[in-house]
Protein backbone atom coordinates (compact mmCIF):
# COMPACT_ATOMS: atom_id res chain seq x y z
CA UNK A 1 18.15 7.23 -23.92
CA UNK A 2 20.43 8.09 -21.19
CA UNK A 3 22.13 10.90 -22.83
CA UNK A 4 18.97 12.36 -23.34
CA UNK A 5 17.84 11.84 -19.95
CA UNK A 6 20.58 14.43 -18.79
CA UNK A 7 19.48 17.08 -21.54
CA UNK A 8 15.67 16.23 -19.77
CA UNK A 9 16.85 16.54 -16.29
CA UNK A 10 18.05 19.88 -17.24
CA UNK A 11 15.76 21.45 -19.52
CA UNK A 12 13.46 23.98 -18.27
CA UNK A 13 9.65 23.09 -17.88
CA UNK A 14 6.30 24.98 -16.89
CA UNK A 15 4.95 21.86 -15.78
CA UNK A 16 7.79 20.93 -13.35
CA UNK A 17 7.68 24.48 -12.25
CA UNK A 18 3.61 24.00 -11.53
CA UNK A 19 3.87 20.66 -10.01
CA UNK A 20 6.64 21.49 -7.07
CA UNK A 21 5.02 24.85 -6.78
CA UNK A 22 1.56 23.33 -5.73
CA UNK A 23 3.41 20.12 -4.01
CA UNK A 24 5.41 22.93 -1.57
CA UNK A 25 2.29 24.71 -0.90
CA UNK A 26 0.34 21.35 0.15
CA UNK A 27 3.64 20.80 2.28
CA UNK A 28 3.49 23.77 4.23
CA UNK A 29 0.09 23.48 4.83
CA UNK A 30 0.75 20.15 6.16
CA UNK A 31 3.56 21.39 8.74
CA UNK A 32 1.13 24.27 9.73
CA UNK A 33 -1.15 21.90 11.12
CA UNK A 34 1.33 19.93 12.89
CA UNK A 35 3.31 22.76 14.39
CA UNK A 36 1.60 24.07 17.52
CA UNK A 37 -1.12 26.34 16.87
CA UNK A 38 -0.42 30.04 15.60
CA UNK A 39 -2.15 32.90 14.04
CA UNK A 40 -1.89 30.98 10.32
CA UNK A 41 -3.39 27.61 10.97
CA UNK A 42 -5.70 29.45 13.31
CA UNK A 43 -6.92 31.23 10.33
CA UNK A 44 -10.71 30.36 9.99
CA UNK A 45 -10.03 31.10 5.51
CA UNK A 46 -7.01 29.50 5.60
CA UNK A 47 -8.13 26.48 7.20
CA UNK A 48 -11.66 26.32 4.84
CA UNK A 49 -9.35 26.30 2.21
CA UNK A 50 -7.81 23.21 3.25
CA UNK A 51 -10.68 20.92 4.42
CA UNK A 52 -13.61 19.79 2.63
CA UNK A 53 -15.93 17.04 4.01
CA UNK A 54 -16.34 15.87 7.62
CA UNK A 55 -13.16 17.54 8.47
CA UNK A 56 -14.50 21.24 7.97
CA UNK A 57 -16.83 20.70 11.16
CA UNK A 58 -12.77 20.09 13.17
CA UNK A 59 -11.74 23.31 12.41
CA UNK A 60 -12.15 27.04 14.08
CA UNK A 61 -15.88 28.20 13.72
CA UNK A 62 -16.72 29.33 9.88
CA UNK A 63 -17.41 32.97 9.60
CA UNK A 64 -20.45 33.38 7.05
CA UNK A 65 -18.96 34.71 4.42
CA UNK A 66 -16.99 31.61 3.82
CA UNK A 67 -20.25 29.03 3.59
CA UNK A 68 -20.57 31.84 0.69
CA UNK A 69 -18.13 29.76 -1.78
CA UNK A 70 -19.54 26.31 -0.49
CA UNK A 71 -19.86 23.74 -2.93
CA UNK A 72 -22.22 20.17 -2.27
CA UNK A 73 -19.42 17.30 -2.00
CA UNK A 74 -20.71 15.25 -4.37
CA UNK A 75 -20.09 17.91 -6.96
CA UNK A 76 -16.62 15.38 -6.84
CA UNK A 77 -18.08 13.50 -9.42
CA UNK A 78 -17.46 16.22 -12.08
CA UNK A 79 -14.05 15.96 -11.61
CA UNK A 80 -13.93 12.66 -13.28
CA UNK A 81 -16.62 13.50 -15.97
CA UNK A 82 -14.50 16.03 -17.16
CA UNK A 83 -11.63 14.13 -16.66
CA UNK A 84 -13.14 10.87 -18.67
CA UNK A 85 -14.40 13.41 -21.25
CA UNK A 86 -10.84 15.15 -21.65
CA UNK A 87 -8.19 12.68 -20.90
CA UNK A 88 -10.20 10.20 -23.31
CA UNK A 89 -9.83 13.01 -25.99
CA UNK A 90 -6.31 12.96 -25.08
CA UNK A 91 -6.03 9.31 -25.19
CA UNK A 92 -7.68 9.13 -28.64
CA UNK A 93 -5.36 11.72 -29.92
CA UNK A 94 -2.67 9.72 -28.82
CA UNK A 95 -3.77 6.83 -30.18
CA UNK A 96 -4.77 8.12 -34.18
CA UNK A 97 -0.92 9.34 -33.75
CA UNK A 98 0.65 5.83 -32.36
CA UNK A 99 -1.44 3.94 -34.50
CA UNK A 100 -2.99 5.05 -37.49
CA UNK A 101 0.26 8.41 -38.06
CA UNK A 102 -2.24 11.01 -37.45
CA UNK A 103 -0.54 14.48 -36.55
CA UNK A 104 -1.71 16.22 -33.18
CA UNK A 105 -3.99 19.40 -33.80
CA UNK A 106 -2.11 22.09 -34.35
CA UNK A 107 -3.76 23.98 -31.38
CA UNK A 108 -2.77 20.70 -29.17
CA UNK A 109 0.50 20.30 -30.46
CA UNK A 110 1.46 24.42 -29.50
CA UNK A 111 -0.34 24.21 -26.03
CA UNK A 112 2.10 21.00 -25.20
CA UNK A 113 5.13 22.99 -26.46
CA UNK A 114 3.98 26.14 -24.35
CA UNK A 115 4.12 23.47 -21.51
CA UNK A 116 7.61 22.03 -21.79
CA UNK A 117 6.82 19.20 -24.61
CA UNK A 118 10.35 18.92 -26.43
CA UNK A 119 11.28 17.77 -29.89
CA UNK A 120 13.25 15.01 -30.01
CA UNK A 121 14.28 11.72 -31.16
CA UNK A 122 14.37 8.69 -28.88
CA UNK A 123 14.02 9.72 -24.90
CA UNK A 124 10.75 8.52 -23.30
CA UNK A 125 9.31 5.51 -24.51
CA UNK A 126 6.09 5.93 -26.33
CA UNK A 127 4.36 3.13 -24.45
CA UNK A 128 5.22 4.07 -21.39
CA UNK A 129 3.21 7.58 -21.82
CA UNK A 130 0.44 5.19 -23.53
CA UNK A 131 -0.02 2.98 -20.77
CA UNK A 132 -0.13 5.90 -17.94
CA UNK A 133 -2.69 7.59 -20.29
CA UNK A 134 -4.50 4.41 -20.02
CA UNK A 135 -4.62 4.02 -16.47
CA UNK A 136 -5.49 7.83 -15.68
CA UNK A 137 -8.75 7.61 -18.00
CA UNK A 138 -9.04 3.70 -16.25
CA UNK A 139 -8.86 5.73 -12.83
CA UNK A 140 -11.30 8.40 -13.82
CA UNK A 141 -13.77 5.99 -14.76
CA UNK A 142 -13.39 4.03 -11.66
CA UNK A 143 -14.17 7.04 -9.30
CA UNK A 144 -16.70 8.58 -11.68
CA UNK A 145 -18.91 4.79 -10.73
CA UNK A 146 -17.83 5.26 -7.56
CA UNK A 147 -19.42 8.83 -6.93
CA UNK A 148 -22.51 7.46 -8.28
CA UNK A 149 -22.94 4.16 -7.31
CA UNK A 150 -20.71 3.67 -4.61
CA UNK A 151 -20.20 6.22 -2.31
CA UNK A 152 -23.20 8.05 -0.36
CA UNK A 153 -22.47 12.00 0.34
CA UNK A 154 -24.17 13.82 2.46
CA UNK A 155 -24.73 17.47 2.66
CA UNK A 156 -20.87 18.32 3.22
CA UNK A 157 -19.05 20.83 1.50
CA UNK A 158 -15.89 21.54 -0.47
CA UNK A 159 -14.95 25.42 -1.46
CA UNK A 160 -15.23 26.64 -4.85
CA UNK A 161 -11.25 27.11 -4.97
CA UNK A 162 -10.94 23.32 -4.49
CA UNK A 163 -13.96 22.59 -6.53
CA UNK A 164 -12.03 25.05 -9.71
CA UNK A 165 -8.31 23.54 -8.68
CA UNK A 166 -9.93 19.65 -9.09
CA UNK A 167 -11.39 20.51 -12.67
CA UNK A 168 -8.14 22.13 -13.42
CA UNK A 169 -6.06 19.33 -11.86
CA UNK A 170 -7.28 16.34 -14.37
CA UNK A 171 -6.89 18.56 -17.60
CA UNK A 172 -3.24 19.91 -16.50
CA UNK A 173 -2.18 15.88 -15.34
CA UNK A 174 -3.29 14.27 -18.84
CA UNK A 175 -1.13 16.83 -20.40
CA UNK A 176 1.66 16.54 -18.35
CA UNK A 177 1.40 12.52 -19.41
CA UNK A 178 1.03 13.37 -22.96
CA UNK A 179 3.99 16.50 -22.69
CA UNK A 180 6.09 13.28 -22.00
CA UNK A 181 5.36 12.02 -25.39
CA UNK A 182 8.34 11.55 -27.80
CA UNK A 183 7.23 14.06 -31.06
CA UNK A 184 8.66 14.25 -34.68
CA UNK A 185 6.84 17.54 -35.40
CA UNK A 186 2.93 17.07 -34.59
CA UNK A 187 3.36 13.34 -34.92
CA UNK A 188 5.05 10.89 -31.73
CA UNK A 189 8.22 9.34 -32.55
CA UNK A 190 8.08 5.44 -32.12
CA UNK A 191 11.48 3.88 -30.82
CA UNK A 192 12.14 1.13 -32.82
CA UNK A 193 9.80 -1.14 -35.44
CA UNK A 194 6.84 -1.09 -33.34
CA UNK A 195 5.34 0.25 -30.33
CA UNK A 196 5.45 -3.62 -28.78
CA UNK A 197 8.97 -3.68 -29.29
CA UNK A 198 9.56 -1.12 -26.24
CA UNK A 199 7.63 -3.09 -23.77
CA UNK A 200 9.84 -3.60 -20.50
CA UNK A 201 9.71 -5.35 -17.27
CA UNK A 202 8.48 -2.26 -15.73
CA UNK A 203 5.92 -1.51 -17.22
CA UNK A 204 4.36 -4.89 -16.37
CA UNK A 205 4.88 -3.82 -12.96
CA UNK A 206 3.48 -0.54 -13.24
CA UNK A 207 -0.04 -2.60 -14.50
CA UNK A 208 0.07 -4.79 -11.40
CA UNK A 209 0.93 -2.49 -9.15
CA UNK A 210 -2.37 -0.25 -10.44
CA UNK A 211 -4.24 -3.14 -10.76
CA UNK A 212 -3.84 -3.77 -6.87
CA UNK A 213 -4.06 -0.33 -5.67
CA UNK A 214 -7.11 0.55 -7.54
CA UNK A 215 -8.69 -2.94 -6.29
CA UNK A 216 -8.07 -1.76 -2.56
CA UNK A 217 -9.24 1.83 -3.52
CA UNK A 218 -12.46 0.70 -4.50
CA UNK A 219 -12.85 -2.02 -1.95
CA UNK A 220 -12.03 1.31 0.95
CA UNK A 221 -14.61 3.47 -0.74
CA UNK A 222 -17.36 0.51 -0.64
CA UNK A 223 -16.73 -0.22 3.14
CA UNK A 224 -17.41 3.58 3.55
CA UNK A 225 -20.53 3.60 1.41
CA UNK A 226 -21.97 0.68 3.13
CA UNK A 227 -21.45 2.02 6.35
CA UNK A 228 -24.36 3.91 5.80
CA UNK A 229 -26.45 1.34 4.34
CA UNK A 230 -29.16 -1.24 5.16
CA UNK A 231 -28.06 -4.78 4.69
CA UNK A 232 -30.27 -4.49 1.40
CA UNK A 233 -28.06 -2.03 0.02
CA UNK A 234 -30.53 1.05 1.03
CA UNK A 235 -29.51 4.31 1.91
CA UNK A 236 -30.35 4.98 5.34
CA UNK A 237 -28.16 7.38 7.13
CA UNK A 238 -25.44 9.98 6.47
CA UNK A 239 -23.81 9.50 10.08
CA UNK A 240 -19.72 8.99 10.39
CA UNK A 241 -18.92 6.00 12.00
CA UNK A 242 -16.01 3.60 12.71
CA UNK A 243 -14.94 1.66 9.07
CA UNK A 244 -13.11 -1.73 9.51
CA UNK A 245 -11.78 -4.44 7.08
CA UNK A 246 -8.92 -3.85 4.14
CA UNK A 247 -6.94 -1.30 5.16
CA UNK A 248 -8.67 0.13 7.42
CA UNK A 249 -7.18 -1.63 9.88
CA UNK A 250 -3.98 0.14 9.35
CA UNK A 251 -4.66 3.87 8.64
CA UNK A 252 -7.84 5.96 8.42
CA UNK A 253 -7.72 7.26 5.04
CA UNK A 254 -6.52 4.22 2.93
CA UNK A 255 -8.54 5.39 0.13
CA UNK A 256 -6.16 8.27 -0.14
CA UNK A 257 -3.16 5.93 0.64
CA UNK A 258 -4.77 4.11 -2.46
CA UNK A 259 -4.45 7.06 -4.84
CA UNK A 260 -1.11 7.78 -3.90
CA UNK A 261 -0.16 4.18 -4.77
CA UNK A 262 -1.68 4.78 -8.35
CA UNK A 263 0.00 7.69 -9.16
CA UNK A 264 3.41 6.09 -8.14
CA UNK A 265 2.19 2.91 -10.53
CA UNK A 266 2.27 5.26 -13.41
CA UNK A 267 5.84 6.47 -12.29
CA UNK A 268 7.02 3.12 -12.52
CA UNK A 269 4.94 2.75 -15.58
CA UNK A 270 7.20 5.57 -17.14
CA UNK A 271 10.79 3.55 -15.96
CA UNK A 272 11.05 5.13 -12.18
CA UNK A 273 13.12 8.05 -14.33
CA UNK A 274 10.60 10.18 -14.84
CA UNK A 275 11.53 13.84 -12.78
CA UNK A 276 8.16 15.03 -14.04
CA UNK A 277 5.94 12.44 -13.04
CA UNK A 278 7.87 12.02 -9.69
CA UNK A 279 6.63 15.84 -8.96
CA UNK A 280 3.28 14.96 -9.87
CA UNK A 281 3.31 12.00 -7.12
CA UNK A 282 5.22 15.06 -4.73
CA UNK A 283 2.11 16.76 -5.26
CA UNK A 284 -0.32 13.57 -4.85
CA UNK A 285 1.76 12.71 -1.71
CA UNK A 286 1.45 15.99 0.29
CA UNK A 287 -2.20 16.55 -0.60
CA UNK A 288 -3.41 12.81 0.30
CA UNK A 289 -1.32 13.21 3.44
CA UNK A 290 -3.03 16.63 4.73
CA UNK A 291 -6.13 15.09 3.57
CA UNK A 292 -5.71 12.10 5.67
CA UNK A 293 -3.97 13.90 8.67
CA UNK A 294 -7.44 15.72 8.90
CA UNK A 295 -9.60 13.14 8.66
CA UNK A 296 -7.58 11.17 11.59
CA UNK A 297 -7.97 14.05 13.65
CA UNK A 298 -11.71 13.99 13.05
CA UNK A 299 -12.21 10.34 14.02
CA UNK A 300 -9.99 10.73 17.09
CA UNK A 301 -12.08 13.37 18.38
CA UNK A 302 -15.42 12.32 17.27
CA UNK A 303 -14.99 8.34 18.60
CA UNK A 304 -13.86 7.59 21.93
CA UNK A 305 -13.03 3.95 21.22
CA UNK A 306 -11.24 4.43 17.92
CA UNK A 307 -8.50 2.38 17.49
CA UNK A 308 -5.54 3.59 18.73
CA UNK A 309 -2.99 1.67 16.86
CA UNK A 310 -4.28 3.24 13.65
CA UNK A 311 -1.76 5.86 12.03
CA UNK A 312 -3.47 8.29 9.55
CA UNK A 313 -2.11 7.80 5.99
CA UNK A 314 1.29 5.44 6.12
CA UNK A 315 0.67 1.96 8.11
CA UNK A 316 3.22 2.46 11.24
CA UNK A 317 4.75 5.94 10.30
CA UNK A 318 2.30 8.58 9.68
């Protein structure tokens, strides 16, 4: 396993390319908007390109041509049908091969070798793949209940480019999970008598730790949902105001804090090794943290008496 880990580290990959490509761009954005202001972040495109929501009414005024590519908010929600529809095909596939020796499709099994998918024997556990498959489609099910029967959206707006890159996103992260797959031709290569045979410590807590952070996630959205309900559970505003309890009482976005943590279960899920998956969580990191940065500066300047001890994504740092 460790020799192979140093052929891995080496070898060449699309995906890796993709995921520090997208993970550098979300970092300069971020640094843009904490370096004074200059003709960039000033940019009224490039600064609808980087806020959706609330956070769209904290930036310079929108020129019309932008509300042009505006897309309703709670169009969010068909990022996790189509992620629940494909990552469960994924998951199935995976599954017929783990379980029952059924061979990828052919079309499947050339688009994950077009994406850095290697033939080999032994390497990456088979479970460990299996498990973050798992929790991805468990994620994507959570948030897809959550944009209907949790959260309340108002008329904000995301732009179509971050509508298209969200779709894209959860179809290009399931295959980077499955990509990690060990393959014998079309079919995985189990390590070992059984698949149960390569559970390890880690990947217990890689479960726990998604277990908790998905508990907290949903517990942050529901204090935000009920903010603008009645005590009977009615709808009755769409106002921002002031959320306490959980973690709010440490940052302002711990719902994005939240996903981070989930994405860094399933790198501990895959052993900690995993260079991939650790760009993958770059990428999560950066995003969440512009994300949150924004939304901090929106409740700063929107409430008077927010609490200043809050930091905006990290508890104490950041």
């Amino acid at each position: 396993m460790a020799a192979w880990a140093g052929t891995e580290l080496s070898a060449p990959s699309p995906l890796r390319a993709l995921w520090l490509s997208v993970a550098a761009a979300f970092l300069l954005a971020l640094l843009l908007q904490l370096l004074p202001p200059g003709p960039l972040p000033s940019c009224a495109l490039f600064q609808d390109l980087i806020r959706y929501g609330k956070t769209k009414s904290g930036g310079p005024p929108r020129p019309a041509i932008c509300r042009v590519f505006d897309v309703p908010k709670r169009y969010f929600s068909h990022f996790y049908i189509v992620s629940v529809l494909w990552n469960g095909f994924l998951l199935w596939c995976l599954t017929q091969s783990l379980f029952l020796g059924a061979p990828f499709p052919n079309w499947l099994h050339s688009l994950l070798r077009i994406l850095g998918a290697a033939q080999f024997r032994g390497g990456e556990p088979a479970l460990s793949a299996f498990l973050v498959l798992v929790f991805l489609w468990l994620h994507s099910l959570q948030r897809l209940f959550e944009c209907f029967y949790v959260s309340v959206f108002s008329n904000a707006a995301i732009h179509l480019v971050q509508y298209c890159w969200g779709l894209v996103f959860y179809v290009l992260v399931g295959l980077t999970v499955l990509s990690q797959v060990p393959l014998d031709g079309r079919n995985v290569y189990i390590i070992g008598e059984n698949l149960l045979m390569q559970a390890r410590w880690f990947h217990i807590l890689g479960m726990l730790m998604f277990i908790w952070s998905s508990a907290h996630q949903y517990k942050c959205h529901a204090i935000l949902g009920n903010l603008r309900k009645n005590k009977a559970g009615v709808v009755i505003h769409c106002n921002h105001r002031i959320p306490f309890g959980d973690w709010f009482e440490y940052v302002s976005s711990p719902n994005y804090l939240a996903e981070l943590m989930i994405y860094i279960s399933m790198a501990v899920t895959f052993g900690f090794h995993n260079l991939t998956w650790w760009l993958v969580v770059t990428y999560v990191f950066f995003n969440q943290a512009l994300s949150a940065f924004l939304s901090h500066k929106f409740y700063k300047s929107k409430f008077v008496s927010y609490p200043r001890h809050r930091k905006a994504f990290l508890p104490f740092l950041f």
